[in-house]
PDB file of N, CA and C in Angstrom:
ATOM      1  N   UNK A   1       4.050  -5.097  12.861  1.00  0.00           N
ATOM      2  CA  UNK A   1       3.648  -4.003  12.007  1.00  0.00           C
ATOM      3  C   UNK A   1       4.181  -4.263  10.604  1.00  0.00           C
ATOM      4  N   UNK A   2       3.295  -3.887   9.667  1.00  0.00           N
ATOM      5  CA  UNK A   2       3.888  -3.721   8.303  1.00  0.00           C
ATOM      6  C   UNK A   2       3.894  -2.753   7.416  1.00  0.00           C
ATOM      7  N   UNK A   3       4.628  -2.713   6.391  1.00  0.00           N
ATOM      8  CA  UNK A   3       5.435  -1.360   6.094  1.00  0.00           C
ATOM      9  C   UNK A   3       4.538  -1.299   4.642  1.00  0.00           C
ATOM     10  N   UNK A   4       4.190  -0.493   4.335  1.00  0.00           N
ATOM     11  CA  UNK A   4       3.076  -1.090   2.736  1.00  0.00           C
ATOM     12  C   UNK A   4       3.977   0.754   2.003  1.00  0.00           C
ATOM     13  N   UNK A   5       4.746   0.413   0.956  1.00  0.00           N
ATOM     14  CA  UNK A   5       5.001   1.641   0.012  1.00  0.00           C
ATOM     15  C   UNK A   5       4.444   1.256  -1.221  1.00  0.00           C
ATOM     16  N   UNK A   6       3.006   2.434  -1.681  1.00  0.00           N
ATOM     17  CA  UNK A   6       2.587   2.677  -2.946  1.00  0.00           C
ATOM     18  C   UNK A   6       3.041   3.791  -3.388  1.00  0.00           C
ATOM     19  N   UNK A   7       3.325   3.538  -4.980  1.00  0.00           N
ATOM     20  CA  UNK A   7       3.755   4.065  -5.883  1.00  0.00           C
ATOM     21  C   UNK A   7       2.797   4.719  -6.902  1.00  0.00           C
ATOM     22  N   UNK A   8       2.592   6.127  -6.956  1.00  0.00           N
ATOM     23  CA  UNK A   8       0.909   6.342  -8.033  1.00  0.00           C
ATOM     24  C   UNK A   8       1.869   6.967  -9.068  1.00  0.00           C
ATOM     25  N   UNK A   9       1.609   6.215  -9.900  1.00  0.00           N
ATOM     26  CA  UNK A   9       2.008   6.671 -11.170  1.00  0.00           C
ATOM     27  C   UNK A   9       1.394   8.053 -12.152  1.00  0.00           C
ATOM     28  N   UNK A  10       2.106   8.135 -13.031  1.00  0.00           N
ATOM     29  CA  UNK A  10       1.338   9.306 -14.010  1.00  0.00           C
ATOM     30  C   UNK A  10       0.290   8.942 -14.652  1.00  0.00           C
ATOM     31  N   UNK A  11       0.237   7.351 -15.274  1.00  0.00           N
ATOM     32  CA  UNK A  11      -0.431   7.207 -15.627  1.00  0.00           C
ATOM     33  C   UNK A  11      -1.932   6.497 -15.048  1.00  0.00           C
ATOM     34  N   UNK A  12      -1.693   6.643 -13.609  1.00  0.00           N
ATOM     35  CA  UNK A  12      -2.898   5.700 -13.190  1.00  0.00           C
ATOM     36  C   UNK A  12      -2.508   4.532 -12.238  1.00  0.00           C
ATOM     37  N   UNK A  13      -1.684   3.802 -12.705  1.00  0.00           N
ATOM     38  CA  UNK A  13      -1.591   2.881 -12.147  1.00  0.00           C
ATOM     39  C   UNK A  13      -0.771   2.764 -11.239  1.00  0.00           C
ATOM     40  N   UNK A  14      -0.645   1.852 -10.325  1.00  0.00           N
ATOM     41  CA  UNK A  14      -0.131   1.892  -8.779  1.00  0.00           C
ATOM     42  C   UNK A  14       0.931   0.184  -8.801  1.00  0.00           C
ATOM     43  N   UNK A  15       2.288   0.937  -7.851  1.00  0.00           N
ATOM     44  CA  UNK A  15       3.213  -0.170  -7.691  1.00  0.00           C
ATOM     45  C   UNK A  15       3.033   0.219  -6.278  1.00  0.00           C
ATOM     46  N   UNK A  16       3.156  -1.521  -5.696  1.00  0.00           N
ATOM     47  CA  UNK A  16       3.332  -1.357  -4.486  1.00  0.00           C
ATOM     48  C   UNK A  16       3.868  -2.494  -3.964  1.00  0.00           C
ATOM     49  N   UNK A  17       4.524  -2.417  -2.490  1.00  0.00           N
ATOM     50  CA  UNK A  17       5.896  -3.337  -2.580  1.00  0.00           C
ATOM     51  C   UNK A  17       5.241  -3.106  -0.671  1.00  0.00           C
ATOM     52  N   UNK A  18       5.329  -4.716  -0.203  1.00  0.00           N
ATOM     53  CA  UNK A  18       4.512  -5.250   1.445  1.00  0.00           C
ATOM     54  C   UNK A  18       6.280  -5.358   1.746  1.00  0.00           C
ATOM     55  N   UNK A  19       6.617  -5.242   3.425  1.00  0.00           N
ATOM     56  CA  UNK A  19       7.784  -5.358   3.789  1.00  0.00           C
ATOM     57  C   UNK A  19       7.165  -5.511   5.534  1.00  0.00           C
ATOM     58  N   UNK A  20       7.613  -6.447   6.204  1.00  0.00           N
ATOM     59  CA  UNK A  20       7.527  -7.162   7.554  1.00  0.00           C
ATOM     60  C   UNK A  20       7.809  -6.249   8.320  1.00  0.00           C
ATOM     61  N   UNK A  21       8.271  -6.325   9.780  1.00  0.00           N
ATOM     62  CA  UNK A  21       8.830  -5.518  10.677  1.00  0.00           C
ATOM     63  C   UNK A  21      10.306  -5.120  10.464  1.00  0.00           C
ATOM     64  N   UNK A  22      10.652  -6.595  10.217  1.00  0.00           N
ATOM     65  CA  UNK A  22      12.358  -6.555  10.146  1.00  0.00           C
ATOM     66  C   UNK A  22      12.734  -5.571   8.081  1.00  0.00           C
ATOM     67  N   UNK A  23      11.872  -5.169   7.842  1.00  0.00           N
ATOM     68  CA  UNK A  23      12.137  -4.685   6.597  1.00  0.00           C
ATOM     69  C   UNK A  23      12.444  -5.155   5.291  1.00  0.00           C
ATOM     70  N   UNK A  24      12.024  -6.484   5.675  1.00  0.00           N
ATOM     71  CA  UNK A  24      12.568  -7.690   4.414  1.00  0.00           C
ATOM     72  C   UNK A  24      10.805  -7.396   3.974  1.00  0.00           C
ATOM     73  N   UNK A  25      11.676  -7.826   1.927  1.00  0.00           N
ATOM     74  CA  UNK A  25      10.280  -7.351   0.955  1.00  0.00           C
ATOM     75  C   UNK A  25       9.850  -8.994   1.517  1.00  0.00           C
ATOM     76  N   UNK A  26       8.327  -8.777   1.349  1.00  0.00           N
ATOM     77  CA  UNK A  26       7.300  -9.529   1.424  1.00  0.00           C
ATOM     78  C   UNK A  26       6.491  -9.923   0.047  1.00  0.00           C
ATOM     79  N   UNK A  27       6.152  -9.076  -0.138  1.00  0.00           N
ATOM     80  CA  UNK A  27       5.777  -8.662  -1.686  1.00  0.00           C
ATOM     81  C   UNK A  27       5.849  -7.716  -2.594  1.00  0.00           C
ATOM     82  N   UNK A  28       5.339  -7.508  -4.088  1.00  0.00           N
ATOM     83  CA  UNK A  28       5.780  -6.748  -4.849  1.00  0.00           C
ATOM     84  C   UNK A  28       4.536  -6.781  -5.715  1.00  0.00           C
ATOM     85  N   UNK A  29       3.484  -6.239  -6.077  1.00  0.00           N
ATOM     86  CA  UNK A  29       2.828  -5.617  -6.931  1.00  0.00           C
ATOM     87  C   UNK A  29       2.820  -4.511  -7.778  1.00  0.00           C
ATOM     88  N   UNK A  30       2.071  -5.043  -9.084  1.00  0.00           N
ATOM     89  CA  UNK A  30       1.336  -3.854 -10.055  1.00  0.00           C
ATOM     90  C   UNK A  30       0.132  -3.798 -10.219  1.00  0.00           C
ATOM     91  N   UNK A  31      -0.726  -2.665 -10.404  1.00  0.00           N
ATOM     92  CA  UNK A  31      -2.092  -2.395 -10.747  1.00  0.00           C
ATOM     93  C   UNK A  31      -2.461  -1.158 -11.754  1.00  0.00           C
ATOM     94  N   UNK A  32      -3.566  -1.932 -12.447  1.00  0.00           N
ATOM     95  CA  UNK A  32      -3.800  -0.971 -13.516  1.00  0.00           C
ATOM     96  C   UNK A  32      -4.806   0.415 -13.172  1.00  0.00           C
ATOM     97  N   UNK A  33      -5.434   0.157 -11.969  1.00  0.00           N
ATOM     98  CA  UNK A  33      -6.102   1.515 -11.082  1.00  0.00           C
ATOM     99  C   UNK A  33      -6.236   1.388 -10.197  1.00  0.00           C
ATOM    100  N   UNK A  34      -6.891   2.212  -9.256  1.00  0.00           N
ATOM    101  CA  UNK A  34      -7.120   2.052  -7.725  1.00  0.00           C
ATOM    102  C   UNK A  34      -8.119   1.073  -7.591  1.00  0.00           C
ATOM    103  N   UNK A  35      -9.033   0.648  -8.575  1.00  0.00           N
ATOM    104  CA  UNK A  35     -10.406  -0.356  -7.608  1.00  0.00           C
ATOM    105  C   UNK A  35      -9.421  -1.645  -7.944  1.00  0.00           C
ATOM    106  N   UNK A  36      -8.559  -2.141  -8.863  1.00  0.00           N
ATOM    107  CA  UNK A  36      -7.699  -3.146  -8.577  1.00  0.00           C
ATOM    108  C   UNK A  36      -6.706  -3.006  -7.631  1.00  0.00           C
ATOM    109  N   UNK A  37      -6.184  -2.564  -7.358  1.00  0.00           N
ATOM    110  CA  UNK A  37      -5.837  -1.897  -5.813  1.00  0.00           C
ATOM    111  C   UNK A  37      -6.262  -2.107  -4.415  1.00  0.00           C
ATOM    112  N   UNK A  38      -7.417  -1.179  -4.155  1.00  0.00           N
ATOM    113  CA  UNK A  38      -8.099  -1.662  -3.449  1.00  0.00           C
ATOM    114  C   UNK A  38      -8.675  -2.959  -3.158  1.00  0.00           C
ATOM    115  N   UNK A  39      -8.753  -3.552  -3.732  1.00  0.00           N
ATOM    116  CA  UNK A  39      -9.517  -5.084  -3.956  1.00  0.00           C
ATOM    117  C   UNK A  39      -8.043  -5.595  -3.870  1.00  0.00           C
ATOM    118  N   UNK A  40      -6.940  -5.516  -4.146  1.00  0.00           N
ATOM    119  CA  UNK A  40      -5.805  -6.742  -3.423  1.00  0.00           C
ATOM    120  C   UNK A  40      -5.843  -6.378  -1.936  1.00  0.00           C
ATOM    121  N   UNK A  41      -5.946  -4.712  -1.763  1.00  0.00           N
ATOM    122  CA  UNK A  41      -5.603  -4.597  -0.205  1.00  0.00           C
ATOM    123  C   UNK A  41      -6.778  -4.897   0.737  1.00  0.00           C
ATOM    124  N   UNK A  42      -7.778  -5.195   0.485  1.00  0.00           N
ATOM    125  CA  UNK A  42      -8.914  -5.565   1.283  1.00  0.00           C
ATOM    126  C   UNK A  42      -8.369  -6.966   1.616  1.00  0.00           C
ATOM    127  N   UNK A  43      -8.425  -7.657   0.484  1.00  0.00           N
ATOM    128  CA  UNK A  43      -8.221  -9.133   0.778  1.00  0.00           C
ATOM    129  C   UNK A  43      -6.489  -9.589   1.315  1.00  0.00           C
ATOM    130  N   UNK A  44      -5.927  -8.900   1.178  1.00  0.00           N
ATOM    131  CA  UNK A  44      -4.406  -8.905   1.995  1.00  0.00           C
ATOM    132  C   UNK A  44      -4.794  -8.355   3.484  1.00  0.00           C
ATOM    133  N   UNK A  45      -5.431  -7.152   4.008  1.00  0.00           N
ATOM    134  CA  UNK A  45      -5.737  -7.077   5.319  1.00  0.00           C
ATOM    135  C   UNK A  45      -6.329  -8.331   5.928  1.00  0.00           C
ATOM    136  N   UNK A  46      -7.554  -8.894   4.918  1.00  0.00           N
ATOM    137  CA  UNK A  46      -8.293  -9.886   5.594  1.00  0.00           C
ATOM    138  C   UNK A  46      -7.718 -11.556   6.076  1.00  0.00           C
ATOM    139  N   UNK A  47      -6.554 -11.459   4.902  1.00  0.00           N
ATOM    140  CA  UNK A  47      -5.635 -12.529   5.122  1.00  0.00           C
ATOM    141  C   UNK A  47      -5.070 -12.138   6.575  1.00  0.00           C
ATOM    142  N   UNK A  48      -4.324 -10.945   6.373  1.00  0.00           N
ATOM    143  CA  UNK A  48      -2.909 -10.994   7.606  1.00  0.00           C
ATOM    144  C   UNK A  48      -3.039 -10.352   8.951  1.00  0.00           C
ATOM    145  N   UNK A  49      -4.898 -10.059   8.890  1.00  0.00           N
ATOM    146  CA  UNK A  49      -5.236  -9.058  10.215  1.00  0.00           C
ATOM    147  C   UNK A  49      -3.949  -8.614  11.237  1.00  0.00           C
ATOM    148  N   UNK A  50      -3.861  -7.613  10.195  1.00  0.00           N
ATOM    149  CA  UNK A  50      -2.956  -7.406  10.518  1.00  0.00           C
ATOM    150  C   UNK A  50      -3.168  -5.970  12.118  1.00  0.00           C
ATOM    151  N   UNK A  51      -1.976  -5.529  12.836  1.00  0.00           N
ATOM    152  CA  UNK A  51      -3.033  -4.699  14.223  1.00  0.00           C
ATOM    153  C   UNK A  51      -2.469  -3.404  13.662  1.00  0.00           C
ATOM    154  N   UNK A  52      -1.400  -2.845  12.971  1.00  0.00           N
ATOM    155  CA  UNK A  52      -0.903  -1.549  12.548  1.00  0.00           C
ATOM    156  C   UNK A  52      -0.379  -2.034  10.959  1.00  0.00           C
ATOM    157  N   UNK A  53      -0.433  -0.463  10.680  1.00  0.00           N
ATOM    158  CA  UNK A  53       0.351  -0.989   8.904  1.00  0.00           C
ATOM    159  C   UNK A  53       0.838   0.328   8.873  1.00  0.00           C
ATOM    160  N   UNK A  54       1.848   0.907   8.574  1.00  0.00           N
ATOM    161  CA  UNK A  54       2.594   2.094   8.162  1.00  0.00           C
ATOM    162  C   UNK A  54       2.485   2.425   6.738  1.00  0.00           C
ATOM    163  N   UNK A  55       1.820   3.310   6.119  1.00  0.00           N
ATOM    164  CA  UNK A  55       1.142   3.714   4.852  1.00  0.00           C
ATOM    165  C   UNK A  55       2.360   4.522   4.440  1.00  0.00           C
ATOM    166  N   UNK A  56       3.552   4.379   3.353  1.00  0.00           N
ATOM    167  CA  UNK A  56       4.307   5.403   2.347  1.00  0.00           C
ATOM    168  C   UNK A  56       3.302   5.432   1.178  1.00  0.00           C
ATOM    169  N   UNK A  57       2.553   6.673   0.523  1.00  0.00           N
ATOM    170  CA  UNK A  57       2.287   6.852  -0.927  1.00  0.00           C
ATOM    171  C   UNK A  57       3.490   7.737  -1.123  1.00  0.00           C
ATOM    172  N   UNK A  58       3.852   7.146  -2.419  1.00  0.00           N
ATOM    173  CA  UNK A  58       4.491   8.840  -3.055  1.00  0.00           C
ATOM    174  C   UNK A  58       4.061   8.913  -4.567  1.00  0.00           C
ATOM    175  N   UNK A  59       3.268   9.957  -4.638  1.00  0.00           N
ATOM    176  CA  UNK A  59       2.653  10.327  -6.038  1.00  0.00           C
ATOM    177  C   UNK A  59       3.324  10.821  -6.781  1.00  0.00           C
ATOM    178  N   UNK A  60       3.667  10.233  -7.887  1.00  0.00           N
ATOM    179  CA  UNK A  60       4.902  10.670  -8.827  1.00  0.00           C
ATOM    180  C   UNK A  60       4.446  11.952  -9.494  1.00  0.00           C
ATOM    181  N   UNK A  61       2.927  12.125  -9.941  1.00  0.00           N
ATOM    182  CA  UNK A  61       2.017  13.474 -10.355  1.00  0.00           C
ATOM    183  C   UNK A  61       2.447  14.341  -9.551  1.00  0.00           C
ATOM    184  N   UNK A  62       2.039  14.215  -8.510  1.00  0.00           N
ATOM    185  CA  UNK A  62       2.047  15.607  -7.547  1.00  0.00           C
ATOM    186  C   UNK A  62       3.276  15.926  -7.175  1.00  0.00           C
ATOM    187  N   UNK A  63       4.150  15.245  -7.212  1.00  0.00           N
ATOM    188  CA  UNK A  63       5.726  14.882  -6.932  1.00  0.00           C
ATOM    189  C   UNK A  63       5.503  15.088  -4.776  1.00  0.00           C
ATOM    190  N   UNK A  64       5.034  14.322  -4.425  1.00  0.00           N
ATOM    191  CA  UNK A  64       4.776  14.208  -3.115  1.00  0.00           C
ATOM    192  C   UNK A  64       4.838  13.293  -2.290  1.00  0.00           C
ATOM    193  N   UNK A  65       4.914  13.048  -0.811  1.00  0.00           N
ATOM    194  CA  UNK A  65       5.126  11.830  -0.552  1.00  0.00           C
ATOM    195  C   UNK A  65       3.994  11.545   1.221  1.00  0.00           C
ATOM    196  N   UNK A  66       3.146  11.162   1.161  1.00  0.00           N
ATOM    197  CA  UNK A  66       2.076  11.141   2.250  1.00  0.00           C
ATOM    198  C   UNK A  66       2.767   9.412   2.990  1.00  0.00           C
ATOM    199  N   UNK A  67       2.345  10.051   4.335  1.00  0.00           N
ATOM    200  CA  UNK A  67       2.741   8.966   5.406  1.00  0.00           C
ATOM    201  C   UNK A  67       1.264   8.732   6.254  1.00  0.00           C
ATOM    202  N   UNK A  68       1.337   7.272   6.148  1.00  0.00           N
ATOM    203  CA  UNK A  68      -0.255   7.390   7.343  1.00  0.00           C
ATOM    204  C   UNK A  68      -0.101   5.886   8.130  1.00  0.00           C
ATOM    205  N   UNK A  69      -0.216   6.291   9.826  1.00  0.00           N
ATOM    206  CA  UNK A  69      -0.145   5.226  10.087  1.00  0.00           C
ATOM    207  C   UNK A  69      -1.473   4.744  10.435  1.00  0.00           C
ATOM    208  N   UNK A  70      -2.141   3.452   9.883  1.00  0.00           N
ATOM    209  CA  UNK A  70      -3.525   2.948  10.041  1.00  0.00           C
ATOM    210  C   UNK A  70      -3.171   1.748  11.058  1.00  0.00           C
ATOM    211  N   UNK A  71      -4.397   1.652  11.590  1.00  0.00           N
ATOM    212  CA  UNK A  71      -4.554   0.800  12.717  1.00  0.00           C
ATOM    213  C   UNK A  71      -6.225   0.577  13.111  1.00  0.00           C
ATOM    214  N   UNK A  72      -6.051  -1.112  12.259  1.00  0.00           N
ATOM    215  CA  UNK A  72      -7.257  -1.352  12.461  1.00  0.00           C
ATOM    216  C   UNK A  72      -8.497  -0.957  11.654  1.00  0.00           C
ATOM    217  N   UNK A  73      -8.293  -0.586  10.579  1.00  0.00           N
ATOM    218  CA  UNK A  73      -9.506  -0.189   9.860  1.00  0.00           C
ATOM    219  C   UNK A  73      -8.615  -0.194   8.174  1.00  0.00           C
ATOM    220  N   UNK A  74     -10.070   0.135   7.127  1.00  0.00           N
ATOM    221  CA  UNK A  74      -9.453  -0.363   5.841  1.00  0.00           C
ATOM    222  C   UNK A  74      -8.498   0.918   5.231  1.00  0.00           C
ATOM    223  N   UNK A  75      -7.767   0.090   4.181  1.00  0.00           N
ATOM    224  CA  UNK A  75      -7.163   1.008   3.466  1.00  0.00           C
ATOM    225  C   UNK A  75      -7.831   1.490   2.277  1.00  0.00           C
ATOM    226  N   UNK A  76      -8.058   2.538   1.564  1.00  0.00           N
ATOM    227  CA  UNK A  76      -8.294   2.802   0.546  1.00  0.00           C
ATOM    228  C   UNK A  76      -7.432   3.963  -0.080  1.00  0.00           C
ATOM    229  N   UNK A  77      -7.540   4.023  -1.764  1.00  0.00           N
ATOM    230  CA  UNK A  77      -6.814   5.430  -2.124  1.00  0.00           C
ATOM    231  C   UNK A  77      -7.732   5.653  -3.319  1.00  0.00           C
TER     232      UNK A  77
END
């Protein structure tokens, strides 16, 4: 399973940081909106078919923090 925390900024743009089972970072991204976004995470699922992914957003706007666990199908935001 992998651990995916996005970051939605005020202004738009999205940080987001990939982490393994054992909790070690994997990777570390920035994006300037969601369709650049989306378009790394399509092609990162398609790389690591992956079978579960544990979804953290926390929207710095809304001051909120959404959990989703996906399995098997795409991500989008």
């Amino acid at each position: 399973m992998f651990f995916l925390k996005v970051r939605k900024n005020v202004n738009g743009s999205f940080q987001l940081e990939i982490f393994d089972e054992n909790l070690s970072k994997l990777e570390e991204n920035s994006f300037a909106d969601n369709f650049e976004f989306n378009f790394y995470i399509q092609t990162w699922q398609q790389k690591t078919h992956f079978p579960k992914t544990l979804l953290v957003i926390h929207d710095i706007k809304k001051n909120s923090s959404e959990i989703q666990l996906v399995e098997k199908k795409e991500i989008f935001l």
